[in-house]
C-alpha atoms as a PDB file:
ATOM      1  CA  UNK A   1      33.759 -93.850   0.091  1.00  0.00           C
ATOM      2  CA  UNK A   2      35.478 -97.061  -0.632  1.00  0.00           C
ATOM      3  CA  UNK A   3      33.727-100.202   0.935  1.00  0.00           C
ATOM      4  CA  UNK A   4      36.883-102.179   1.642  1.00  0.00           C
ATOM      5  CA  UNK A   5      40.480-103.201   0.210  1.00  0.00           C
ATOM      6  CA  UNK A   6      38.798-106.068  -2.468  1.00  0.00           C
ATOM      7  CA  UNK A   7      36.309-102.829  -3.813  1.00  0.00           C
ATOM      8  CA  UNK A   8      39.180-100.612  -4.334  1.00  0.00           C
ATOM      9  CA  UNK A   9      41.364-103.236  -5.568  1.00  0.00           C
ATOM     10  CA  UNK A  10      38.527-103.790  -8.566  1.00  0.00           C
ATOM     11  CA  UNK A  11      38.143-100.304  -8.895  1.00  0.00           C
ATOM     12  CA  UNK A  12      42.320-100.153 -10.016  1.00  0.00           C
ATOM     13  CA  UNK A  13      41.839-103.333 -11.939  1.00  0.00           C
ATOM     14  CA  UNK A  14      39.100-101.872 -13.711  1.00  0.00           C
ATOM     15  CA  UNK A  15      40.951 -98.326 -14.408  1.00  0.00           C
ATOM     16  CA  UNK A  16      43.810-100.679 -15.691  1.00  0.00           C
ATOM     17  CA  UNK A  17      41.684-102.858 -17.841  1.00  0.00           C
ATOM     18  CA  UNK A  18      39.985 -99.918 -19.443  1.00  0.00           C
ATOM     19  CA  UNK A  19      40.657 -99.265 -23.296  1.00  0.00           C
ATOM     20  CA  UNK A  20      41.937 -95.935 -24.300  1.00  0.00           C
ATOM     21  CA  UNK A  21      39.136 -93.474 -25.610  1.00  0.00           C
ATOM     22  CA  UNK A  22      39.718 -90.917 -27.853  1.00  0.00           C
ATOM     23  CA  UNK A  23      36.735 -89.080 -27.681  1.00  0.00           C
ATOM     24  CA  UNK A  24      36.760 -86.822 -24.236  1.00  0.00           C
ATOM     25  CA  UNK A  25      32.821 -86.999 -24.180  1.00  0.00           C
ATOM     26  CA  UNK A  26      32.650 -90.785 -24.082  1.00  0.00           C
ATOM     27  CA  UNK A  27      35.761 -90.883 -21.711  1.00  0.00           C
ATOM     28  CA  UNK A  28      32.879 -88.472 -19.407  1.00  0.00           C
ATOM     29  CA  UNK A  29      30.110 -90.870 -20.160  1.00  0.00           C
ATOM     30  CA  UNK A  30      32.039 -93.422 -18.848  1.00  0.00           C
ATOM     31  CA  UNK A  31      33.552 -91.941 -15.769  1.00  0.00           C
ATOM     32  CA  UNK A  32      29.519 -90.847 -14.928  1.00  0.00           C
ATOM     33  CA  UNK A  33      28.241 -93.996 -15.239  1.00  0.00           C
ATOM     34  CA  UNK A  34      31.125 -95.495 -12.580  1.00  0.00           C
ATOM     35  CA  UNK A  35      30.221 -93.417 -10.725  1.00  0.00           C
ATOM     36  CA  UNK A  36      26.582 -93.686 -10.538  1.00  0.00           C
ATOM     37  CA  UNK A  37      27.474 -96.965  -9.480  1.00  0.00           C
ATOM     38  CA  UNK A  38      29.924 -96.865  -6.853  1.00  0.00           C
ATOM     39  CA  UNK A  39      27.368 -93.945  -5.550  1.00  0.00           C
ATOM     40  CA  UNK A  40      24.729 -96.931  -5.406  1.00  0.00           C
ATOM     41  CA  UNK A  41      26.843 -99.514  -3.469  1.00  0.00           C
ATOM     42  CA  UNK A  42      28.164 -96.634  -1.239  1.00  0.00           C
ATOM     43  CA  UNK A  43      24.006 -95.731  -0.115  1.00  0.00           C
ATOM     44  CA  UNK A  44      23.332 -99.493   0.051  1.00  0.00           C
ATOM     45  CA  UNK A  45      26.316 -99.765   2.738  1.00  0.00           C
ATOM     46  CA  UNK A  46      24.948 -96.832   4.373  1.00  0.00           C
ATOM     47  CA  UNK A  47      21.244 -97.217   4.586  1.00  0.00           C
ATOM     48  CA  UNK A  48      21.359-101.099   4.744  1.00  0.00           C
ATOM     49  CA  UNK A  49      25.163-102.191   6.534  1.00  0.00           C
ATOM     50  CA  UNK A  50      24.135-105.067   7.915  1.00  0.00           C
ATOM     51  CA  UNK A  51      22.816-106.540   4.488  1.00  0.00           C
ATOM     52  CA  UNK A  52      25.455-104.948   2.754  1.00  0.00           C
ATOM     53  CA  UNK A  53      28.457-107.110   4.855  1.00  0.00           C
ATOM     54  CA  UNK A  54      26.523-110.486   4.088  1.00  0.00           C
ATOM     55  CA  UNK A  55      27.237-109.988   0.196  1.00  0.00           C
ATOM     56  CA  UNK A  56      30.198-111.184  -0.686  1.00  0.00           C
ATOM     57  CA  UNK A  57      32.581-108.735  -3.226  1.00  0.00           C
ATOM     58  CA  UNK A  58      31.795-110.502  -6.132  1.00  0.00           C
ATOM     59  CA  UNK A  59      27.836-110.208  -5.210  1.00  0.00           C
ATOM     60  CA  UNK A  60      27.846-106.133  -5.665  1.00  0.00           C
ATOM     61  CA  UNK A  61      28.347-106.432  -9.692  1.00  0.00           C
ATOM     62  CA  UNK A  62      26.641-109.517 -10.217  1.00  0.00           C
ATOM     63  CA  UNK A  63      23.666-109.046 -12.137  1.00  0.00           C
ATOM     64  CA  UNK A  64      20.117-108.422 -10.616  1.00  0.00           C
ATOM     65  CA  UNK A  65      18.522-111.208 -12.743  1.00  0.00           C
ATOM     66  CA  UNK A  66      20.875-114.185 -13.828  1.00  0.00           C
ATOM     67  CA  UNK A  67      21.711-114.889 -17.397  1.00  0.00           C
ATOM     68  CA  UNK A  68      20.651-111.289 -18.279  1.00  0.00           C
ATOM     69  CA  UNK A  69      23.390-108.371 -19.064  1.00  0.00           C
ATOM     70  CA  UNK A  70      21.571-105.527 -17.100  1.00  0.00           C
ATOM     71  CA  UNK A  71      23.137-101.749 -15.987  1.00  0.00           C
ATOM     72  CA  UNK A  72      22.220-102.483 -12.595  1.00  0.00           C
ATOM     73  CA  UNK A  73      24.007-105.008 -10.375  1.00  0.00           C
ATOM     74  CA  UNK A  74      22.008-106.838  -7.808  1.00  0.00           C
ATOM     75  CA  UNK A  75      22.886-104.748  -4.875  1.00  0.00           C
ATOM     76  CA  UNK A  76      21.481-101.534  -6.869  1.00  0.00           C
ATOM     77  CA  UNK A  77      18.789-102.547  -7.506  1.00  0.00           C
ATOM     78  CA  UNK A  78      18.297-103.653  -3.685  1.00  0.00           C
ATOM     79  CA  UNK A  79      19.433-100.161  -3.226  1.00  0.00           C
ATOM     80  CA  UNK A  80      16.467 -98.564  -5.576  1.00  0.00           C
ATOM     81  CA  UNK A  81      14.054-100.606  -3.933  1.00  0.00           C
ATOM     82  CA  UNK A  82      14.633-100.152  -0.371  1.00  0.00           C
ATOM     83  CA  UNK A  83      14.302 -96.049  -1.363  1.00  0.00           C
ATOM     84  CA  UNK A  84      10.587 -96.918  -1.684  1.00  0.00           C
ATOM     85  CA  UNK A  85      10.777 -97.351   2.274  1.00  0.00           C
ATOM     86  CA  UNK A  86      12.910 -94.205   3.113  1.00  0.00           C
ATOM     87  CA  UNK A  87      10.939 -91.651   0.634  1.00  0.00           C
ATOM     88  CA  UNK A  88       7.625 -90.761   0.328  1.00  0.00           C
ATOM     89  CA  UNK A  89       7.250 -91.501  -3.846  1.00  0.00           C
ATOM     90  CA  UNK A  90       9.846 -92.883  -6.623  1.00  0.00           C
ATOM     91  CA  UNK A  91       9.213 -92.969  -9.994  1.00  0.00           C
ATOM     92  CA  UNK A  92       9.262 -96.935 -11.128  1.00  0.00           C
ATOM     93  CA  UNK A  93       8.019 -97.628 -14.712  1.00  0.00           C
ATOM     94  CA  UNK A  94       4.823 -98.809 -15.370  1.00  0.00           C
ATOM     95  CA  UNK A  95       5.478-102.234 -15.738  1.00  0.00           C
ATOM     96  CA  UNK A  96       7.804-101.880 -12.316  1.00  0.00           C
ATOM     97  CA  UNK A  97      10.474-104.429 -14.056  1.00  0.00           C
ATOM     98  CA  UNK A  98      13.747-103.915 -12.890  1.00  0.00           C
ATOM     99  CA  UNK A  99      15.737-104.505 -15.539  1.00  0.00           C
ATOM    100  CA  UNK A 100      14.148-101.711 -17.639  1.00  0.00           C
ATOM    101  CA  UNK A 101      15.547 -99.684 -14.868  1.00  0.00           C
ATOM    102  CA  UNK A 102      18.391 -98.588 -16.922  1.00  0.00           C
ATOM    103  CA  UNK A 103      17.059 -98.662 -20.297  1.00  0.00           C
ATOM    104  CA  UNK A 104      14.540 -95.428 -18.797  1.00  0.00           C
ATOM    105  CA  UNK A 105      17.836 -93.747 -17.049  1.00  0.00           C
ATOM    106  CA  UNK A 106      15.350 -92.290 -14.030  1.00  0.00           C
ATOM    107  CA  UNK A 107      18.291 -92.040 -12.145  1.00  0.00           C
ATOM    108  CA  UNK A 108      21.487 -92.017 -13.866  1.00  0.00           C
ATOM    109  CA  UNK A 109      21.048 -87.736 -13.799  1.00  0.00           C
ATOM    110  CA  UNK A 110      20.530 -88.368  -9.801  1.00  0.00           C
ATOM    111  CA  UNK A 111      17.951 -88.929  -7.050  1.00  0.00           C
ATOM    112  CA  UNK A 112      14.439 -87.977  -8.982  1.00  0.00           C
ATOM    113  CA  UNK A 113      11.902 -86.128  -7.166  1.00  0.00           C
ATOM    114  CA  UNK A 114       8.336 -86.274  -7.738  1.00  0.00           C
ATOM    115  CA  UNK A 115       6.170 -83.063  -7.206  1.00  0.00           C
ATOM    116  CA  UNK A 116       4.419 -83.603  -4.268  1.00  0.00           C
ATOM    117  CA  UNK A 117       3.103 -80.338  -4.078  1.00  0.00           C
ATOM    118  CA  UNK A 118       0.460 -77.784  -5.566  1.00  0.00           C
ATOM    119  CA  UNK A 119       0.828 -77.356  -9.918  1.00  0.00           C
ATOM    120  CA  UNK A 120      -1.925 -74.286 -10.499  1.00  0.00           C
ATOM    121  CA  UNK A 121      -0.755 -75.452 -14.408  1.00  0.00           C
ATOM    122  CA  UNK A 122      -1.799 -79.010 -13.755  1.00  0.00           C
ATOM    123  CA  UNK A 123      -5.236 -79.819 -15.757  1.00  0.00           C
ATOM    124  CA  UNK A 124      -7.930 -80.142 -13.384  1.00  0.00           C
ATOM    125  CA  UNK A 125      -6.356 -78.826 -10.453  1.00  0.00           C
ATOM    126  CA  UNK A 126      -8.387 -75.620 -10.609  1.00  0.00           C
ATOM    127  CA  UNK A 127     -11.496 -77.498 -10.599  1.00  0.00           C
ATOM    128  CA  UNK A 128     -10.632 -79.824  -7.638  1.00  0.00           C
ATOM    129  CA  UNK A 129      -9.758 -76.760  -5.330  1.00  0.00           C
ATOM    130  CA  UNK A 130     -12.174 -75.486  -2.216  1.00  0.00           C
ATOM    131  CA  UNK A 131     -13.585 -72.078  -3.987  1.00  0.00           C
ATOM    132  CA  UNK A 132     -12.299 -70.897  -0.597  1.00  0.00           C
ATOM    133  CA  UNK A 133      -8.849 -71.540  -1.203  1.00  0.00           C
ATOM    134  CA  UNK A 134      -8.713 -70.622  -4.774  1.00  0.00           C
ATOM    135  CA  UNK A 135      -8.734 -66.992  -2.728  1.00  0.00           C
ATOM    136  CA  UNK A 136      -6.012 -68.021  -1.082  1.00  0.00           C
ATOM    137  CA  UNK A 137      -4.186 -68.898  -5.067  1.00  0.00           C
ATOM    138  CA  UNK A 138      -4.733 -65.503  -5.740  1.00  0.00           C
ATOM    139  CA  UNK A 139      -2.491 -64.237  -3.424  1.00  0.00           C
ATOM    140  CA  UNK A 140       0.046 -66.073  -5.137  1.00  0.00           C
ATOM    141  CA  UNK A 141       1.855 -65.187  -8.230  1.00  0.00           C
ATOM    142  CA  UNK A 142       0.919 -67.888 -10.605  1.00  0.00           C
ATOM    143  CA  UNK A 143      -2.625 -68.315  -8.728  1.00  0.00           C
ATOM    144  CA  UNK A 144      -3.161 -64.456  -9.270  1.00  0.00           C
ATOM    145  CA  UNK A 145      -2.272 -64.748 -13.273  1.00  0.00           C
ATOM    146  CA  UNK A 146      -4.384 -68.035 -14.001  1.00  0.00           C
ATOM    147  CA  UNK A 147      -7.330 -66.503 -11.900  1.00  0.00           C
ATOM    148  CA  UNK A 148      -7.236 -63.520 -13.640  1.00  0.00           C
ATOM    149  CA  UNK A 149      -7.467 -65.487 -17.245  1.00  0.00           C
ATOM    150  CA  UNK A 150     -11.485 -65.683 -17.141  1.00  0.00           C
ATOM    151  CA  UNK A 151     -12.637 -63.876 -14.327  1.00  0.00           C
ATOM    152  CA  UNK A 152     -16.575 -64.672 -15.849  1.00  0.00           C
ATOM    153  CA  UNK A 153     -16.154 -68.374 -15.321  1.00  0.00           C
ATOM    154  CA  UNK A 154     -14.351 -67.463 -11.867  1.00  0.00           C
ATOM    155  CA  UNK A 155     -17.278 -65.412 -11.081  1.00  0.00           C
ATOM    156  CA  UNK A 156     -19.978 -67.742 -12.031  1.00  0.00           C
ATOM    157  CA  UNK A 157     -17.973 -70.223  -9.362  1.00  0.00           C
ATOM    158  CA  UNK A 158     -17.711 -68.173  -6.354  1.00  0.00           C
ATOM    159  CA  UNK A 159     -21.387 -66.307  -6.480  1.00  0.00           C
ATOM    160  CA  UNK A 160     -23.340 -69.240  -4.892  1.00  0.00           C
ATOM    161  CA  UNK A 161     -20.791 -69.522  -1.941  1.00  0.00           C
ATOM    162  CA  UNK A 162     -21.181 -65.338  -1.614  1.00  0.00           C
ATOM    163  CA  UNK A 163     -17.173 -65.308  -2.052  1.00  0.00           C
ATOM    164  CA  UNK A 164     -16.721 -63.434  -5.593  1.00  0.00           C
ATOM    165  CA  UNK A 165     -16.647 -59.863  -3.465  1.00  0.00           C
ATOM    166  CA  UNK A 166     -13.495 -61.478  -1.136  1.00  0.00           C
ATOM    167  CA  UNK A 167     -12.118 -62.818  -5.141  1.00  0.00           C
ATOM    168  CA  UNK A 168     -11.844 -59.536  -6.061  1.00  0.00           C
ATOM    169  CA  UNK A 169     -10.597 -57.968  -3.554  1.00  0.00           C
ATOM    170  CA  UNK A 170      -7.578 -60.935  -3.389  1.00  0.00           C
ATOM    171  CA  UNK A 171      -7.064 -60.156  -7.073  1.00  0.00           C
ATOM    172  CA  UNK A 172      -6.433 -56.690  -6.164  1.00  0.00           C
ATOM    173  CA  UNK A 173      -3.890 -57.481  -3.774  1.00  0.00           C
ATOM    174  CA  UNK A 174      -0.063 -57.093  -3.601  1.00  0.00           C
ATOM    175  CA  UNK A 175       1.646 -60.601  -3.551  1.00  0.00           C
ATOM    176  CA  UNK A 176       4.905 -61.212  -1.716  1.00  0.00           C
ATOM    177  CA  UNK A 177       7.221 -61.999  -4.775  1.00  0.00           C
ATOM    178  CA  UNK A 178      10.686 -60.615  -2.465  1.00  0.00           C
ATOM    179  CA  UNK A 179      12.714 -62.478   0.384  1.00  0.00           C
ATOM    180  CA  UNK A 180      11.294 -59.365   2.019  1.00  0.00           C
ATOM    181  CA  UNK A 181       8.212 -59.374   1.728  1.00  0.00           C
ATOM    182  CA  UNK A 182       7.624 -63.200   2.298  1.00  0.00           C
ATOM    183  CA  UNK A 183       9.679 -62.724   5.725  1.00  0.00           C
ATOM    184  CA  UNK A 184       7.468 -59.751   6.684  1.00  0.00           C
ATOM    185  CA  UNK A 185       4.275 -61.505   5.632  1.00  0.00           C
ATOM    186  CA  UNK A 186       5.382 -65.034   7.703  1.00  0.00           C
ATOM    187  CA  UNK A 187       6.816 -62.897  10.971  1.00  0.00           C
ATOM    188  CA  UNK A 188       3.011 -61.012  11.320  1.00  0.00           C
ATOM    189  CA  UNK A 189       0.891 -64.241  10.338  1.00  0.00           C
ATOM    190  CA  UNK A 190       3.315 -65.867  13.454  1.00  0.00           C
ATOM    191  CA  UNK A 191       1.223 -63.557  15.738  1.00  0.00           C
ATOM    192  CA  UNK A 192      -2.132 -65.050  14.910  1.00  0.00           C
ATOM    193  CA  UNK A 193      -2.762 -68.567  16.625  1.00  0.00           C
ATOM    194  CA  UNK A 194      -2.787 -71.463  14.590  1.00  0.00           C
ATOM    195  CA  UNK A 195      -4.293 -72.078  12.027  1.00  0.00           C
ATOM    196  CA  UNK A 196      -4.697 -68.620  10.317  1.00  0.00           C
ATOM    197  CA  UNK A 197      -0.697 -68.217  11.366  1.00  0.00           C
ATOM    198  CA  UNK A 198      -0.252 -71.260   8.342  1.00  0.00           C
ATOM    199  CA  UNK A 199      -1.602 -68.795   5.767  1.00  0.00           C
ATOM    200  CA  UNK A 200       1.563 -68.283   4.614  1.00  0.00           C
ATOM    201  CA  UNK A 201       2.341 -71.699   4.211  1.00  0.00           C
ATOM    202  CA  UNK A 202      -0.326 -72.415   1.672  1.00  0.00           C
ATOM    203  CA  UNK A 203       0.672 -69.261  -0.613  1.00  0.00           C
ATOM    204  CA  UNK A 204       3.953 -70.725  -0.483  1.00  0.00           C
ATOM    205  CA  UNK A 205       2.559 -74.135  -1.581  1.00  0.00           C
ATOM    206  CA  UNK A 206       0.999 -72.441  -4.804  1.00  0.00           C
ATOM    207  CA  UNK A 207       4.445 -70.408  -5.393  1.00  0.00           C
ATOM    208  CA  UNK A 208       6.765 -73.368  -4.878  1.00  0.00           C
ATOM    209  CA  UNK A 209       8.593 -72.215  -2.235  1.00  0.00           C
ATOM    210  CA  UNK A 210       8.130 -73.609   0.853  1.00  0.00           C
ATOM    211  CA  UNK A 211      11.889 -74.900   1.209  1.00  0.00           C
ATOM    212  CA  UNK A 212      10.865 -78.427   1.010  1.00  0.00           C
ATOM    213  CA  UNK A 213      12.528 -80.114  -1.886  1.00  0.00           C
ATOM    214  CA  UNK A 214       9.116 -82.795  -2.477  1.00  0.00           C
ATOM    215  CA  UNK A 215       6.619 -79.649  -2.396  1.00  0.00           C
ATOM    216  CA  UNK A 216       8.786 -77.065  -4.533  1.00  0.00           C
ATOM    217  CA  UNK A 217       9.582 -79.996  -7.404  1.00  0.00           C
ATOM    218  CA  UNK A 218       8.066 -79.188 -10.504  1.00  0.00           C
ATOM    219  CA  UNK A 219       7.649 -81.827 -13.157  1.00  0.00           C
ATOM    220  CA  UNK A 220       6.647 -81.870 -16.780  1.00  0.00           C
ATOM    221  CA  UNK A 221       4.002 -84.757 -16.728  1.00  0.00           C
ATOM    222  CA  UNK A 222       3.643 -84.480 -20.321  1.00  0.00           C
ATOM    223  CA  UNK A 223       7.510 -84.906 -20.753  1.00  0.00           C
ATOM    224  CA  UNK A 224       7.946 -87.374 -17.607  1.00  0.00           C
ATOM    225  CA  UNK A 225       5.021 -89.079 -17.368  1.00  0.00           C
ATOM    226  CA  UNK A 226       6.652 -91.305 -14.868  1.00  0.00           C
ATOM    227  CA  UNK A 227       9.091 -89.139 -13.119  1.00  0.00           C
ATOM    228  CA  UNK A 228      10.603 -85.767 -13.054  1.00  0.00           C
ATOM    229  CA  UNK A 229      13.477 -83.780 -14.455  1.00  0.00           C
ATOM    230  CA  UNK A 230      14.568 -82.434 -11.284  1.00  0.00           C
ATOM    231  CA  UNK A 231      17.356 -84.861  -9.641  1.00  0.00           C
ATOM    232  CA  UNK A 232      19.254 -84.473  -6.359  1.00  0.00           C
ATOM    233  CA  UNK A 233      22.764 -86.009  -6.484  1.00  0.00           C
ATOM    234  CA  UNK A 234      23.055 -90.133  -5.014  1.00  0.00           C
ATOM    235  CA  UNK A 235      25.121 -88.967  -1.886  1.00  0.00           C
ATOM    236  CA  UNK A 236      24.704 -89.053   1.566  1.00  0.00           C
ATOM    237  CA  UNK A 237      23.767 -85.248   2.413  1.00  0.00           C
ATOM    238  CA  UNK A 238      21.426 -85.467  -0.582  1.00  0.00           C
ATOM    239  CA  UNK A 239      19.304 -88.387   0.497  1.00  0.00           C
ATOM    240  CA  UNK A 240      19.504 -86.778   4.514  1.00  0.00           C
ATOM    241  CA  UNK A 241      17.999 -83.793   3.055  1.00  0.00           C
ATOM    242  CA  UNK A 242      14.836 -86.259   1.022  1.00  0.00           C
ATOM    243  CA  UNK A 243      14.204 -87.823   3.510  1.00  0.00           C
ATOM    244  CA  UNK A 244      13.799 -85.267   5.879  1.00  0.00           C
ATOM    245  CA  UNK A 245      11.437 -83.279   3.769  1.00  0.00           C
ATOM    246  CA  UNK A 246      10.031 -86.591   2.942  1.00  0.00           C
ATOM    247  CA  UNK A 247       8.781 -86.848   6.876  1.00  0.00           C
ATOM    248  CA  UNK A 248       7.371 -83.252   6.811  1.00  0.00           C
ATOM    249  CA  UNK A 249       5.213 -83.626   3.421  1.00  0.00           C
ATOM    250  CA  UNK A 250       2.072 -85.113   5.843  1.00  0.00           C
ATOM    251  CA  UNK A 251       3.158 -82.732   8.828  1.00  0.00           C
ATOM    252  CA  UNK A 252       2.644 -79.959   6.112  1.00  0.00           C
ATOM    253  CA  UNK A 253      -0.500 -80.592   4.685  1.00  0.00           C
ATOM    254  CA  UNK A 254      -2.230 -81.324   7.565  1.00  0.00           C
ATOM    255  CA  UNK A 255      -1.252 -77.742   8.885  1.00  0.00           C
ATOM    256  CA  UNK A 256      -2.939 -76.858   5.647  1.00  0.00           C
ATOM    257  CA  UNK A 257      -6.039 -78.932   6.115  1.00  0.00           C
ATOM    258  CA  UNK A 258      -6.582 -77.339   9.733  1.00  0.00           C
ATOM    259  CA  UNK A 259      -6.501 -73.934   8.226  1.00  0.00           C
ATOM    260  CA  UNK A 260      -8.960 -75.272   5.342  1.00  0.00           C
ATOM    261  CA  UNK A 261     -11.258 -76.060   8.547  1.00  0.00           C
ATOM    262  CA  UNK A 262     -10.770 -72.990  10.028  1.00  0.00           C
ATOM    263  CA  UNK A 263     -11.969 -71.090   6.635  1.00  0.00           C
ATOM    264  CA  UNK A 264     -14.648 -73.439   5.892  1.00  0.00           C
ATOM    265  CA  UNK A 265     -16.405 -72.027   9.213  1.00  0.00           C
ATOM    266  CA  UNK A 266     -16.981 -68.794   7.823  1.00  0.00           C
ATOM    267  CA  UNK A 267     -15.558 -68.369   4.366  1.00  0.00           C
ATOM    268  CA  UNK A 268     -16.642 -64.866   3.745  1.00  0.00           C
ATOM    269  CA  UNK A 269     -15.683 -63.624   6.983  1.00  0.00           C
ATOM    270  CA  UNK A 270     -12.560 -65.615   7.601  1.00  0.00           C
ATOM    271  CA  UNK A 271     -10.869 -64.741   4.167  1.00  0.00           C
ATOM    272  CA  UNK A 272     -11.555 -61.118   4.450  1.00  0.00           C
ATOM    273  CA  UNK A 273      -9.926 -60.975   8.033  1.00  0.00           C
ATOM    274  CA  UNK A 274      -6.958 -62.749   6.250  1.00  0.00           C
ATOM    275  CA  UNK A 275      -6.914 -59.932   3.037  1.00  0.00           C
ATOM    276  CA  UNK A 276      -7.182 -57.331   5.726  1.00  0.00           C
ATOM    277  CA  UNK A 277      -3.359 -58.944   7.428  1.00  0.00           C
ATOM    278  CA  UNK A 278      -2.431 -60.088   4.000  1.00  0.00           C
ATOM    279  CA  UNK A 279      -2.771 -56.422   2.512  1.00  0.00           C
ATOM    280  CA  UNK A 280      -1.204 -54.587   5.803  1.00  0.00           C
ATOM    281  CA  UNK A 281       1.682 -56.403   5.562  1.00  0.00           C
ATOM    282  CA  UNK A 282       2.670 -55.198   2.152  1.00  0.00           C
ATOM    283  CA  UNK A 283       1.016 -51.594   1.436  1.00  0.00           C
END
């Protein structure tokens, strides 16, 4: 979407300006970068209109910082930082200087999304768990393989809170890797009032797939130590959809939290009555 006649009247000028390329890759490299940024200035008008009319034409390319030749003009980077308001986490260096922005290209792939969920792989996240809902991992695909790695130190973990017998029998269960099977598991936990009904919705957390794009995001800390490979594009229906699962992160986990309650009553008891849905619902 074109802001107004001067922006499209740059945008020819520019095409008209532009030296022929030879090379068809660099000719794409080019055409993605323009239109990263005209992406940019379109969410800035969108998200922030009223800010966005009191900069003049000439304002949207100008540099963020004067005197400096940076990627990002000064409206983008308004852009990029008013996202820290709209979305629950973005992935700003270290140092949080703007103009390295560009020189990390965070977001010239698209909209990064940090993995606000549940990473079984994650060192320490094992150890950090409730022992009662590392039951409630095994019924999950990944939870059930990395449980199953040492079941001696698993055991050793679960004896004193009398919850290795309910471990084993969890290990022993089916999980719900089908559309199927997840629908049939969801539809009979629905009958149970809440919170065992949000059983589901914590196996989901551990399988990444709960539908929410923050909780199902899986990122290589190793690789991105400070942000993700998974992008959504810079458009309007993309950033809708963040944000929207960006307001139901907390809504999620407290659901989650409430069930955690609800176990930590009676572990023993409470887990087994959930193995003996859990297990009906898929032999």
């Amino acid at each position: 979407m074109i802001a107004d006649l001067d922006e499209a009247k740059f945008r020819l000028q520019t095409l008209t300006q532009a030296k022929p390329c030879l090379c068809v890759g660099d000719a794409k490299d080019y055409l993605h970068t323009q239109h990263y940024h005209y992406a940019l200035l379109d969410l800035y008008q969108w998200t922030l209109p009223d800010s966005f009319c009191q900069h003049s034409h000439p304002d949207r390319y100008r540099p963020a910082l004067e005197g400096e030749n940076l990627s990002h003009s000064l409206l983008e980077v308004g852009f990029l930082k008013h996202l820290e308001t709209l979305l629950p986490a973005m992935p700003w260096n270290e140092d949080g200087e703007v103009g390295e922005l560009s020189e990390q290209g965070l977001f010239r792939d698209g909209l990064p999304l940090m993995d606000l969920g549940l990473n079984l792989h994650a060192d320490g996240v094992l150890e950090h768990l409730e022992p009662w809902f590392l039951v409630l991992a095994a019924l999950s695909e990944p939870g059930q393989f990395i449980l199953s790695q040492s079941p001696e130190d698993l055991e050793d973990l679960l004896q004193a809170q009398d919850l290795w017998p309910v471990m084993q029998r969890a290990l022993a269960s089916p999980i719900a890797t089908l559309p199927a099977q997840r629908n049939a598991v969801r539809r009979r936990f629905n009958q149970e009032p809440a919170p065992l009904r949000f059983v589901p919705m914590a196996v989901n957390l551990i399988d990444k797939q709960t539908g929410n794009v923050w909780l199902d995001a899986e990122s290589d800390y190793e690789q991105f130590p400070s942000g993700s490979s998974l992008h959504m594009p810079w458009s309007r229906a993309a950033l809708t959809i963040v944000r929207r699962h960006g307001q139901q992160v907390n809504d999620y986990y407290q659901k989650l939290n409430d069930l955690n309650q609800w176990i930590e009553a009676d572990p023993p008891t409470n887990l087994d009555h959930i193995l003996t849905i859990w297990n009906a619902c898929l032999t």
